[in-house]
C-alpha atoms as a PDB file:
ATOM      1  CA  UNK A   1     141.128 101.628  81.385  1.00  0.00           C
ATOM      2  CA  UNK A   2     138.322 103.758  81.813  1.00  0.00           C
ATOM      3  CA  UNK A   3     138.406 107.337  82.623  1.00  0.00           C
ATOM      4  CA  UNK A   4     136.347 109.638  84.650  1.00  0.00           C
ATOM      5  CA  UNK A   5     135.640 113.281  84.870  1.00  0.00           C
ATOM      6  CA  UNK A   6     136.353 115.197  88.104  1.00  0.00           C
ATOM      7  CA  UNK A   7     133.212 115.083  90.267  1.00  0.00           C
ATOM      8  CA  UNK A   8     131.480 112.181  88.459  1.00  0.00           C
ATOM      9  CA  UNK A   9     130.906 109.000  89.888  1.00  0.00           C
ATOM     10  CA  UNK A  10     128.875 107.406  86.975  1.00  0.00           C
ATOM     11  CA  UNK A  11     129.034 103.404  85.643  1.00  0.00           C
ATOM     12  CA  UNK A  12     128.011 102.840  82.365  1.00  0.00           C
ATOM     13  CA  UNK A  13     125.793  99.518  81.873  1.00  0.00           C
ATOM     14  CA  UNK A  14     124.906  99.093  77.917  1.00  0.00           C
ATOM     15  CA  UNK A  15     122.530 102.723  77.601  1.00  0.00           C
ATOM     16  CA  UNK A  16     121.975 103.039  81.044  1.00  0.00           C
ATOM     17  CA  UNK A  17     123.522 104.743  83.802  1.00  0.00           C
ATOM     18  CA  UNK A  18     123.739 104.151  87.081  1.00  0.00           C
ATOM     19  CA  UNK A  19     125.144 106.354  90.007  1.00  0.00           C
ATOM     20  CA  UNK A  20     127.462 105.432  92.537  1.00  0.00           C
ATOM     21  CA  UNK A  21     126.651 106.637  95.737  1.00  0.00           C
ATOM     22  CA  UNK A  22     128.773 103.987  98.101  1.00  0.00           C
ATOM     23  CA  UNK A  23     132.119 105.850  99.323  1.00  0.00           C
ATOM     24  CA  UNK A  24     133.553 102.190  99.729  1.00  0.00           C
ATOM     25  CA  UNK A  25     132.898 100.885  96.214  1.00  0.00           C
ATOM     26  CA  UNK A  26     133.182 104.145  94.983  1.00  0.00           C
ATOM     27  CA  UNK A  27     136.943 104.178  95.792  1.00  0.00           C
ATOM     28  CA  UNK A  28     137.255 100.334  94.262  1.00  0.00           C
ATOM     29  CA  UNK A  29     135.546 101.761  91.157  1.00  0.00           C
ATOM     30  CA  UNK A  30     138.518 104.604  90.377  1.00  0.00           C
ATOM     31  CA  UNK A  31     140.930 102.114  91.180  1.00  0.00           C
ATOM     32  CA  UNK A  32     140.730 100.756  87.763  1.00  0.00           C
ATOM     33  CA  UNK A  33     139.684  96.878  88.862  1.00  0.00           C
ATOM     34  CA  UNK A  34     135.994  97.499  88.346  1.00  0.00           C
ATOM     35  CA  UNK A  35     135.800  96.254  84.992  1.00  0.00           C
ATOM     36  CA  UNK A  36     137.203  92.727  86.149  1.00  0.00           C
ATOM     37  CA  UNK A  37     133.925  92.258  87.825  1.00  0.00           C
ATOM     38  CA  UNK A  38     131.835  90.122  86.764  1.00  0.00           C
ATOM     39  CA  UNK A  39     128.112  91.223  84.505  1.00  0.00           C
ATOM     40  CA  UNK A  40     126.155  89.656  87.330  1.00  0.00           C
ATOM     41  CA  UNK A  41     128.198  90.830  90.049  1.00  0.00           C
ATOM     42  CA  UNK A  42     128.458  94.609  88.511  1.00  0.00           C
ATOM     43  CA  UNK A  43     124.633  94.691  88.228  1.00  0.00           C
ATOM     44  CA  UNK A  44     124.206  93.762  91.985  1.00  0.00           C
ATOM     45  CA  UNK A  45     126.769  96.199  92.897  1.00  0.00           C
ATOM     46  CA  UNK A  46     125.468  99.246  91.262  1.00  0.00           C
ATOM     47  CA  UNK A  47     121.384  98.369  91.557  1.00  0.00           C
ATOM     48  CA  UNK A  48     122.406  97.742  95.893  1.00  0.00           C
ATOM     49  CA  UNK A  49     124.138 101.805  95.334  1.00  0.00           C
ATOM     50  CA  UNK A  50     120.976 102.929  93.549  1.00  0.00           C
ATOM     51  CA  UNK A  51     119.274 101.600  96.315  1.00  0.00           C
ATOM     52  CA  UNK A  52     121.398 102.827  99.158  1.00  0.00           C
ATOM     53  CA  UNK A  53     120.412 106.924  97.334  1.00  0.00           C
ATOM     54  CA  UNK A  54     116.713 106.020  97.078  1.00  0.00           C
ATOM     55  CA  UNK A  55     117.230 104.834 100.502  1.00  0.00           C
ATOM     56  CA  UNK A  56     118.629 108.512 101.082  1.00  0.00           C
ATOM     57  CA  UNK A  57     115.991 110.175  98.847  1.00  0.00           C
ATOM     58  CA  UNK A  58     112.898 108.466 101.663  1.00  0.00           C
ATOM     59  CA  UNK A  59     114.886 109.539 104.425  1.00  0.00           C
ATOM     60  CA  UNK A  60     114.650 112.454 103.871  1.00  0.00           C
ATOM     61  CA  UNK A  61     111.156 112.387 103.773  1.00  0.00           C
ATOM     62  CA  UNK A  62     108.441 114.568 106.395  1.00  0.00           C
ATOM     63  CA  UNK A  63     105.530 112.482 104.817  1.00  0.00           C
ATOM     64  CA  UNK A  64     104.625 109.459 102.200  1.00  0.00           C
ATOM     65  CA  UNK A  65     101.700 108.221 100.429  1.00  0.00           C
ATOM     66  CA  UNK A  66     101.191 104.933  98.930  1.00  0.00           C
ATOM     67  CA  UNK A  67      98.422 102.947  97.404  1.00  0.00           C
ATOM     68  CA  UNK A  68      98.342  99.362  97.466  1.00  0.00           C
ATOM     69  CA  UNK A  69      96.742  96.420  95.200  1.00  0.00           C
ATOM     70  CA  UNK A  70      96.610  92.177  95.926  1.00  0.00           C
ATOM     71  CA  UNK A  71      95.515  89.519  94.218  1.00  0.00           C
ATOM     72  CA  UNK A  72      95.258  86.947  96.345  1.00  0.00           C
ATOM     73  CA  UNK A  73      93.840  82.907  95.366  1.00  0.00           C
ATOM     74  CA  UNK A  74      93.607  80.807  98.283  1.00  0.00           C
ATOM     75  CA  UNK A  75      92.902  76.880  98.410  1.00  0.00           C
ATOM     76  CA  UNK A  76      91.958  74.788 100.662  1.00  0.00           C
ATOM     77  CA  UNK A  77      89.766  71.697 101.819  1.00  0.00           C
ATOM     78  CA  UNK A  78      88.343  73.685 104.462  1.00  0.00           C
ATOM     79  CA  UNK A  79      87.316  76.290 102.113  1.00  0.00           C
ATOM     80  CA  UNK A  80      85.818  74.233  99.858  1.00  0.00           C
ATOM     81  CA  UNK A  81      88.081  74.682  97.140  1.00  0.00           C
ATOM     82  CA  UNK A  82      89.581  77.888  95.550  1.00  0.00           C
ATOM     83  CA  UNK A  83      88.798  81.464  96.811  1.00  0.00           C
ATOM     84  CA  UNK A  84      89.932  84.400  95.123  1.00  0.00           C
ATOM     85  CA  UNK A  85      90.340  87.810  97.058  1.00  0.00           C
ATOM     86  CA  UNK A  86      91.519  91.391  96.668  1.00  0.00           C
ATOM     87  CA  UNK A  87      92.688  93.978  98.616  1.00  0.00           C
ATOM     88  CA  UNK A  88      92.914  98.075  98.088  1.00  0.00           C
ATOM     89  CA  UNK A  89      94.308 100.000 100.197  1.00  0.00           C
ATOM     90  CA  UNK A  90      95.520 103.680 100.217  1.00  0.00           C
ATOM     91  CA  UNK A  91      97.686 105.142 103.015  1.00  0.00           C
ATOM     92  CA  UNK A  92      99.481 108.473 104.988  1.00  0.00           C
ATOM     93  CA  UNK A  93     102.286 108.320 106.754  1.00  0.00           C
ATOM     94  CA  UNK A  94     103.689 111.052 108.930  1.00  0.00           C
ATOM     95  CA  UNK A  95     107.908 110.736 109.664  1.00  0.00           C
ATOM     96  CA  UNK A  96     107.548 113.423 112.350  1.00  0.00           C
ATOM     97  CA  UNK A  97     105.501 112.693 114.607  1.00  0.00           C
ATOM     98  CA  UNK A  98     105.401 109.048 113.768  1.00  0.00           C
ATOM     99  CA  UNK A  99     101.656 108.454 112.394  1.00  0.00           C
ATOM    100  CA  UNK A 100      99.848 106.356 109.908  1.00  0.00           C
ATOM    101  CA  UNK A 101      96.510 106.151 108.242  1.00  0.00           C
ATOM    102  CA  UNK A 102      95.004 103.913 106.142  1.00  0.00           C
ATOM    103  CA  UNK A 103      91.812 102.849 104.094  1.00  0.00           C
ATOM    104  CA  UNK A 104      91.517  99.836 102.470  1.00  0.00           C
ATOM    105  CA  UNK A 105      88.814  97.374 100.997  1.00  0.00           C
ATOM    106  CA  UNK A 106      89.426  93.208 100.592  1.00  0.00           C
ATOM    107  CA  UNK A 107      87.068  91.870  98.320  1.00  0.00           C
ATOM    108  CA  UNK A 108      86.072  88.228  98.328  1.00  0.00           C
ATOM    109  CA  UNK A 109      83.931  87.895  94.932  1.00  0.00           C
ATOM    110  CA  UNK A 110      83.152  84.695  95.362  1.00  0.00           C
ATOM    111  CA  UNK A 111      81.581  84.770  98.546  1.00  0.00           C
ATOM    112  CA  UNK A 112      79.529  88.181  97.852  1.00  0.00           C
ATOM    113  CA  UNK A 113      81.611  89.891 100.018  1.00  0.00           C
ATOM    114  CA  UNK A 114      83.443  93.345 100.652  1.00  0.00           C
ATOM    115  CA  UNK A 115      84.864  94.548 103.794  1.00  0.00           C
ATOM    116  CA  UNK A 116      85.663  98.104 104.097  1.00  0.00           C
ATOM    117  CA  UNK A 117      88.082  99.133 107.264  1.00  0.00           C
ATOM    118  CA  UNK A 118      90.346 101.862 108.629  1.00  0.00           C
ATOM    119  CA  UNK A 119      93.079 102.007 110.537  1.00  0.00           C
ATOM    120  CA  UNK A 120      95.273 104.991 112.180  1.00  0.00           C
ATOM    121  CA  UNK A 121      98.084 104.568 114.547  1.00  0.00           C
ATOM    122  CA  UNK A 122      99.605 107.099 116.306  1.00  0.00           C
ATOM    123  CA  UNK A 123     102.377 107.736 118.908  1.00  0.00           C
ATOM    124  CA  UNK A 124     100.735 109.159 122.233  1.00  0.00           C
ATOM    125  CA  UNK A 125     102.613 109.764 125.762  1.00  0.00           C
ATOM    126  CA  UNK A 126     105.136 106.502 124.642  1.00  0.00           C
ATOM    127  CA  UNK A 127     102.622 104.375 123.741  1.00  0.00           C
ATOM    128  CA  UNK A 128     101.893 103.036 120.310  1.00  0.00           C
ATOM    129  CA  UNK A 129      97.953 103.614 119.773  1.00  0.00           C
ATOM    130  CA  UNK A 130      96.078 101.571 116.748  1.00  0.00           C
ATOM    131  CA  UNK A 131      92.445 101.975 116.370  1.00  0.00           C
ATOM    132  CA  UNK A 132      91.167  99.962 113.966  1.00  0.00           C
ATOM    133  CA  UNK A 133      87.756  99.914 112.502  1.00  0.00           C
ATOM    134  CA  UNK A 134      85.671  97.119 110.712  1.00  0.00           C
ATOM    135  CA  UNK A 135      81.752  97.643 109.931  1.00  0.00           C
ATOM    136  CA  UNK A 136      81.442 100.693 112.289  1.00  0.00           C
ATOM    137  CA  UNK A 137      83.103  98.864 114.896  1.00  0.00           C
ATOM    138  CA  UNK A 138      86.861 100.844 116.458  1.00  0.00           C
ATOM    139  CA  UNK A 139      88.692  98.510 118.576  1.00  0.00           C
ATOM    140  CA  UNK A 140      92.228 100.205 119.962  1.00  0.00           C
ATOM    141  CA  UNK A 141      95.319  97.756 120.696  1.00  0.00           C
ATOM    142  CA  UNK A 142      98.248  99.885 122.890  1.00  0.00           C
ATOM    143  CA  UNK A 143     101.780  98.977 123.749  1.00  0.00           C
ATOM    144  CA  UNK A 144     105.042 101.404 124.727  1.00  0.00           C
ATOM    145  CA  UNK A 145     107.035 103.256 122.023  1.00  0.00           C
ATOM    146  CA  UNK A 146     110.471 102.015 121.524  1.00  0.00           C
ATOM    147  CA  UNK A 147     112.064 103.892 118.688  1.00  0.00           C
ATOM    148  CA  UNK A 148     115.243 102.428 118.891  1.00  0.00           C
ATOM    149  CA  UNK A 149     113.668  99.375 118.443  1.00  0.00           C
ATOM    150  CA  UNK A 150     111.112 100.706 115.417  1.00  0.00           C
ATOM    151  CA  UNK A 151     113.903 101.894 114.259  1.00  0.00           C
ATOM    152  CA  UNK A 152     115.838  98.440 113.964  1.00  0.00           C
ATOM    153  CA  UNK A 153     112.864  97.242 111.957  1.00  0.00           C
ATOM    154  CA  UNK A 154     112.858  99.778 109.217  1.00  0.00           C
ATOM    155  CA  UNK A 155     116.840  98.547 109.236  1.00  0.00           C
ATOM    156  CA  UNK A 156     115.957  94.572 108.516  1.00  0.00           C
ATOM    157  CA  UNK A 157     113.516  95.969 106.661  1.00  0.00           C
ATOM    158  CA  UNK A 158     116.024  98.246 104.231  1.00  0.00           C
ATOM    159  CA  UNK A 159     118.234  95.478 104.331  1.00  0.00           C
ATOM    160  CA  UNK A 160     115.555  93.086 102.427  1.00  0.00           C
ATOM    161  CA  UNK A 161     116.162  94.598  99.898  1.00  0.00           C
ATOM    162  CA  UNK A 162     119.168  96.622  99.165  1.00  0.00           C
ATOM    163  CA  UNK A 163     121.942  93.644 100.759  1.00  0.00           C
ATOM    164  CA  UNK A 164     120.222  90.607  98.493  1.00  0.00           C
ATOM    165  CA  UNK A 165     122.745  89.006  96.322  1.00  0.00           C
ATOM    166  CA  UNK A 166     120.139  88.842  93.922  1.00  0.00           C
ATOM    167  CA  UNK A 167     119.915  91.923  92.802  1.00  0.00           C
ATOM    168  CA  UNK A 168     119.635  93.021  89.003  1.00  0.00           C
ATOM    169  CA  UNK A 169     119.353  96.247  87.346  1.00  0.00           C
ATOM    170  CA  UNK A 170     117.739  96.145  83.963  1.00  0.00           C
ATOM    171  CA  UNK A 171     119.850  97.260  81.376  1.00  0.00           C
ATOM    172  CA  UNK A 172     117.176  99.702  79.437  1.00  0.00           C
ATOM    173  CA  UNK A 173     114.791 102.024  81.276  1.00  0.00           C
ATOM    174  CA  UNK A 174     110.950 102.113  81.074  1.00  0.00           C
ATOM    175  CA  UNK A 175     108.100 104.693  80.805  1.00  0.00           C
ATOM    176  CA  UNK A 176     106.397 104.452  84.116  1.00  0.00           C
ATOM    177  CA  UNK A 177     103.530 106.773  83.612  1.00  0.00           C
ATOM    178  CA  UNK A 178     105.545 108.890  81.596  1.00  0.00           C
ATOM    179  CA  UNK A 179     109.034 108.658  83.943  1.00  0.00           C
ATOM    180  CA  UNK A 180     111.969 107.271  82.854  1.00  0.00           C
ATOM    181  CA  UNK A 181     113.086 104.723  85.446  1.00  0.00           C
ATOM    182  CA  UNK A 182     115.476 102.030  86.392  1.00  0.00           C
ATOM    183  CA  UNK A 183     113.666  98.891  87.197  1.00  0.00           C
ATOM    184  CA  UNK A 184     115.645  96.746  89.821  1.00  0.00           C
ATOM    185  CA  UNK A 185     114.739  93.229  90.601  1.00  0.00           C
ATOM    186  CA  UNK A 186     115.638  90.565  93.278  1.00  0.00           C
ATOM    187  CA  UNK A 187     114.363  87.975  95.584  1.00  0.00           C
ATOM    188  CA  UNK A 188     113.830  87.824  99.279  1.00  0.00           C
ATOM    189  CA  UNK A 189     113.984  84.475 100.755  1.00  0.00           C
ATOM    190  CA  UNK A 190     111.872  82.701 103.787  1.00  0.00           C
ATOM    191  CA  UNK A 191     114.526  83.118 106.576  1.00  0.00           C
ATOM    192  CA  UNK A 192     114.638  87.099 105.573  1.00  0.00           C
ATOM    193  CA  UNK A 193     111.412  87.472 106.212  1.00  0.00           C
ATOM    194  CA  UNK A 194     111.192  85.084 109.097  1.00  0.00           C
ATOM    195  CA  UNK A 195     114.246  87.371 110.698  1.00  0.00           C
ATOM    196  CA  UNK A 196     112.076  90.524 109.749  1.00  0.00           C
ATOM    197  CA  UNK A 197     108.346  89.233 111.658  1.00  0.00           C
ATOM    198  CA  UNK A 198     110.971  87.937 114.353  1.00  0.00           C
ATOM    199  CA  UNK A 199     112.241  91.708 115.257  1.00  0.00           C
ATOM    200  CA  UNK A 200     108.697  93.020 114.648  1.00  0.00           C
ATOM    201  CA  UNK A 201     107.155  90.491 116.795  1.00  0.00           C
ATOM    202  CA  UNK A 202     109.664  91.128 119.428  1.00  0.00           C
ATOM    203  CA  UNK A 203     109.268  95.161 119.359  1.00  0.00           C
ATOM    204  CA  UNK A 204     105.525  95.410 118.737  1.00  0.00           C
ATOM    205  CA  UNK A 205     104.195  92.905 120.056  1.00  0.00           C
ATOM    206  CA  UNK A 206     100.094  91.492 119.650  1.00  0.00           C
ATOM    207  CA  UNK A 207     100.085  94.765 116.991  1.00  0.00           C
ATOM    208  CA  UNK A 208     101.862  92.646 114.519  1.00  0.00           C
ATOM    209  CA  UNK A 209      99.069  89.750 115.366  1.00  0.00           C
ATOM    210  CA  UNK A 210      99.635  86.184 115.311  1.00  0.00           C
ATOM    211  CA  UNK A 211     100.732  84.261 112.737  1.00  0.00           C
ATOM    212  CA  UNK A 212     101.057  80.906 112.314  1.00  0.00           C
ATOM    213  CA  UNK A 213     101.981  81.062 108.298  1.00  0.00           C
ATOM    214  CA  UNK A 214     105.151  78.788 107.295  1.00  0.00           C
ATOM    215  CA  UNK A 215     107.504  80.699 105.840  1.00  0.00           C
ATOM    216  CA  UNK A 216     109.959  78.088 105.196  1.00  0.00           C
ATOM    217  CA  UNK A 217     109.509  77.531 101.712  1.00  0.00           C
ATOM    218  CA  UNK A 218     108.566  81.551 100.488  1.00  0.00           C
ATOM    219  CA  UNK A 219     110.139  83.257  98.219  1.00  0.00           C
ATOM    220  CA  UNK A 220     109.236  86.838  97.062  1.00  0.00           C
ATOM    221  CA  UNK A 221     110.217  88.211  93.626  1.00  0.00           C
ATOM    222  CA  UNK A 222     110.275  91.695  93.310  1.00  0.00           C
ATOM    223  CA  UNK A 223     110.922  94.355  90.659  1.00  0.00           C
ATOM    224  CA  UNK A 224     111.748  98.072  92.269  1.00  0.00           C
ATOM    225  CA  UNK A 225     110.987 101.245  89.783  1.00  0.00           C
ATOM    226  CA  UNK A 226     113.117 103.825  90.620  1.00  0.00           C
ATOM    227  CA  UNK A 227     112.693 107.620  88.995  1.00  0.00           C
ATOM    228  CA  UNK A 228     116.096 107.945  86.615  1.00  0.00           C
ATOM    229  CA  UNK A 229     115.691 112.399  87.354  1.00  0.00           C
ATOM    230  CA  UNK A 230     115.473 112.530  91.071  1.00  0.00           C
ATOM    231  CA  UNK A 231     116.067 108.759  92.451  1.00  0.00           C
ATOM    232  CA  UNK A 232     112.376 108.328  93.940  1.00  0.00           C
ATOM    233  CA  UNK A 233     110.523 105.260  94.339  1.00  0.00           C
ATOM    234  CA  UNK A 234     107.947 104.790  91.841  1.00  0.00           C
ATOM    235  CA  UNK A 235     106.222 101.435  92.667  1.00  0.00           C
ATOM    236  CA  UNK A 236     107.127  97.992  94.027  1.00  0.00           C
ATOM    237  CA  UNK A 237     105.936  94.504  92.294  1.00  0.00           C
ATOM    238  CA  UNK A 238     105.743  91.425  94.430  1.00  0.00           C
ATOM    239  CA  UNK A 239     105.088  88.330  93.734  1.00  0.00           C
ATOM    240  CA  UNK A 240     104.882  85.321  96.729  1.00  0.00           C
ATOM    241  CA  UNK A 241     105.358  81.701  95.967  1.00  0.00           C
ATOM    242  CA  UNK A 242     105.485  78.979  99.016  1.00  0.00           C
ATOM    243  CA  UNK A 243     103.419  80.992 101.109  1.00  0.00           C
ATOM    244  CA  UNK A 244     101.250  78.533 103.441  1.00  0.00           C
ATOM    245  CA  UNK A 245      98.813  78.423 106.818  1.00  0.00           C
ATOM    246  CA  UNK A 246      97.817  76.037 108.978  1.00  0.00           C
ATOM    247  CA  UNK A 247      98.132  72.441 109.149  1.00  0.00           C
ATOM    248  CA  UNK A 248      96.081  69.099 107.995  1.00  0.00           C
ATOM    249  CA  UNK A 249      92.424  69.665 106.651  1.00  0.00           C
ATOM    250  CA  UNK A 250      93.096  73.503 107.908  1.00  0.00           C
ATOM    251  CA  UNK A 251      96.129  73.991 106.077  1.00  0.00           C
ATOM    252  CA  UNK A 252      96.001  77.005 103.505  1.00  0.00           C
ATOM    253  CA  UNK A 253      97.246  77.186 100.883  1.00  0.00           C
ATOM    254  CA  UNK A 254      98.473  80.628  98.712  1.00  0.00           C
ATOM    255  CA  UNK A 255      98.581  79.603  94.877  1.00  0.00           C
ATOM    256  CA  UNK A 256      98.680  83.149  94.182  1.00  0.00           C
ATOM    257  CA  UNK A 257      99.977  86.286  95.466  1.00  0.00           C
ATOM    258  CA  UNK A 258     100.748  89.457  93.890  1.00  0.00           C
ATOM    259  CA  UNK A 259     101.442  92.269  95.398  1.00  0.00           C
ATOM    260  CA  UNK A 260     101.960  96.394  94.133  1.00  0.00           C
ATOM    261  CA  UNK A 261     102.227  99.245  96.025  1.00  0.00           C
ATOM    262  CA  UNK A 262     102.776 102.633  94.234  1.00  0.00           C
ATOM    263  CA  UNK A 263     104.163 105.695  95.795  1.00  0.00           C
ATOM    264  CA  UNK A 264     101.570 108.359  95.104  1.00  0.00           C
ATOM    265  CA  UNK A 265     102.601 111.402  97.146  1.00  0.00           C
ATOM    266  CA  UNK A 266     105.796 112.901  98.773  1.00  0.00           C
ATOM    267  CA  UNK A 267     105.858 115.687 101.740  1.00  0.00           C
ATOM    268  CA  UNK A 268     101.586 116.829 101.080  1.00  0.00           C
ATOM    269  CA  UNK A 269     100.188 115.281 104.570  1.00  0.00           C
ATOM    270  CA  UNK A 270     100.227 117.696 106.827  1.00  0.00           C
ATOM    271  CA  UNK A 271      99.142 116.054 109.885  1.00  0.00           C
ATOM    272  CA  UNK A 272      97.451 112.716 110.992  1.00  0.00           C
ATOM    273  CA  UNK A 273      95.421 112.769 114.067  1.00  0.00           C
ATOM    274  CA  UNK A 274      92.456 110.287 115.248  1.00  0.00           C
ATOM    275  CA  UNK A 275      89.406 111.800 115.347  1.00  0.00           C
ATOM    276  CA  UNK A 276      87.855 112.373 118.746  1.00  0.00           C
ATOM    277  CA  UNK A 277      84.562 110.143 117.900  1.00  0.00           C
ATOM    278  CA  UNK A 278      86.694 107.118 116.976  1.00  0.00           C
ATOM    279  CA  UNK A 279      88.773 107.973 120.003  1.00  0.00           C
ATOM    280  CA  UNK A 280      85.701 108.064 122.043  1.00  0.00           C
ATOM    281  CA  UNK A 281      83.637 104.935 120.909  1.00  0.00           C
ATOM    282  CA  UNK A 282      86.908 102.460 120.529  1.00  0.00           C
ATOM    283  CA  UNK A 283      86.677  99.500 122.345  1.00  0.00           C
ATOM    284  CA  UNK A 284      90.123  98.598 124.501  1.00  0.00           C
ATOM    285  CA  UNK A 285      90.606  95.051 122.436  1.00  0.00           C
ATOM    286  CA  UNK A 286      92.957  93.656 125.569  1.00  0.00           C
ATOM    287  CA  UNK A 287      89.449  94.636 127.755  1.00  0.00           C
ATOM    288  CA  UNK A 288      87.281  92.952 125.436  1.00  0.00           C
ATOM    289  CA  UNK A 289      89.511  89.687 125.344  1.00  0.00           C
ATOM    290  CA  UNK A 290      89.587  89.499 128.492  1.00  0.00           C
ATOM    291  CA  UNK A 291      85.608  89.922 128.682  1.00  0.00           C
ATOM    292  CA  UNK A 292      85.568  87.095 125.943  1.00  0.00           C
ATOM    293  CA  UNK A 293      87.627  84.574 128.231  1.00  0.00           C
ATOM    294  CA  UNK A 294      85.785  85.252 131.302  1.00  0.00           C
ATOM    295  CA  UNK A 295      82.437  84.669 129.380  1.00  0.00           C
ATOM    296  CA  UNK A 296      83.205  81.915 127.886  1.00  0.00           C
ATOM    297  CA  UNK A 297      84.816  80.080 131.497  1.00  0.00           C
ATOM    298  CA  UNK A 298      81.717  81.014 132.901  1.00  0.00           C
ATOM    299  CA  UNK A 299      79.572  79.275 130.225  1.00  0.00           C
ATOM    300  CA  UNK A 300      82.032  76.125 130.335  1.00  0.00           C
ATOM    301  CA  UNK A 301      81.614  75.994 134.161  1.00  0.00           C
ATOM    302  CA  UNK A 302      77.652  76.116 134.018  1.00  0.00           C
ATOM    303  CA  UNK A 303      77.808  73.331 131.347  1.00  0.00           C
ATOM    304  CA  UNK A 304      79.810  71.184 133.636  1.00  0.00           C
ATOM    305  CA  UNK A 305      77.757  71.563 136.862  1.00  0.00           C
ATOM    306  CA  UNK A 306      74.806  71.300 134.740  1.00  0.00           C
END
């Protein structure tokens, strides 16, 4: 039987250990039946507790900063072929208020082309605000705040990864830019992620745009770095497999897509607001839809009396 110190809480796992932070299992563990678990099932037990503290650690949180890297190959008829893309993207994000900023770049090398674009979203007199802005162009989508509702999706959203049956901690460490960290790894299925765009879709609304991708068949691998000293979040690896658009001679097709996003910064933003020329030139895009429709009724009309 193993034995345990007064105050500790720890599971050993070959050289690595791994706290538990779960009152529930931690109570199972000092009963003395732990060890009749099963490797597979003690690795998803203790790498879902790690979780559930990192989980704790970002709560915790006034601020976050992340930087974010694709590589994306697309095929399809339509296309001609193959098309490889990237994507670079850097963001804020402010807990209290509830704000986010980002600046990215996609990259289609095959086509000569690079888009650069912004985006902040902010939370203004209950309404969601997001100004986003291509080539000089802001555009500005609005909808009401709900943060019950917000705050159900950051719960599917936890729950992606941290209630997966799949989940693994490694048994050795690694150097992650000179931290020691626990490396976690699982898989997220279709249905998960179908049940995540579901509660988004519901909440936000035409902010989360359309999609008409079939998720049916994905499956995302992921491997979770975790900070063995303080129990931060390092970086996230993703990798999506099944991942499809469209349908017939339009259907897309994702061979590849692989996903990181590193967490650069804790608690250093001090405040994201939209600045007052972006505010001022942003075009309202339910306005300019509904522009679009009318203008393009009124040329179908003159073509038909014509």
């Amino acid at each position: 039987m193993r034995h345990r110190e007064k105050g500790k809480g720890k599971v050993s796992t070959g050289s690595l250990d791994a706290e538990i932070t779960d009152e529930a299992f931690r109570r199972y563990y000092y009963t003395g039946n732990f060890p009749k678990l099963s490797k597979e099932l003690r690795e998803c037990v203790i790498a879902e507790s790690l979780l559930q503290e990192v989980q704790s650690k970002c709560d915790a949180m006034k601020s976050l900063e992340t930087h974010t890297t694709a590589e994306i190959t697309l095929e399809s008829d339509a296309l001609g072929g193959t098309m490889d893309m990237t994507m670079d993207m850097t963001m804020q994000t402010t807990i209290e208020p509830v704000a986010n900023y980002l600046k990215g770049n996609i990259n289609i090398p095959g086509l000569g082309t690079a888009m650069d674009m912004e985006n902040y979203t902010v939370v203004q007199d209950d309404q969601i605000l997001s100004y986003t802005g291509i080539a000089g162009q802001w555009m500005v989508s609005k909808m009401a705040y709900d943060k019950d509702s917000v705050e159900r999706i950051n719960a599917a959203a936890e729950d992606l990864l941290k209630s997966k049956d799949s989940l693994k901690l490694a048994d050795e460490t690694q150097d992650v830019d000179g931290t020691e960290a626990y490396m976690i790894s699982g898989s997220i299925s279709g249905a998960d992620v179908k049940n995540l765009l579901s509660s988004m879709e519901s909440t936000l609304g035409g902010l989360t745009g359309d999609t008409e991708m079939n998720l049916d068949d994905i499956t995302v691998d992921f491997t979770y770095a975790v900070s063995k000293a303080d129990k931060m979040p390092l970086y996230m690896d993703m990798v999506f497999s099944g991942l499809g658009a469209g349908e017939g001679d339009e259907q897309v097709t994702f061979s590849k897509f692989n996903m990181k996003m590193e967490y650069t910064n804790y608690d250093t933003v001090e405040a994201i607001t939209v600045p007052q020329d972006v505010v001022d030139s942003a075009i309202d895009v339910t306005d300019y839809l509904n522009d679009l429709q009318n203008e393009t009724s009124s040329d179908t009309e003159s073509e038909t009396a014509a």
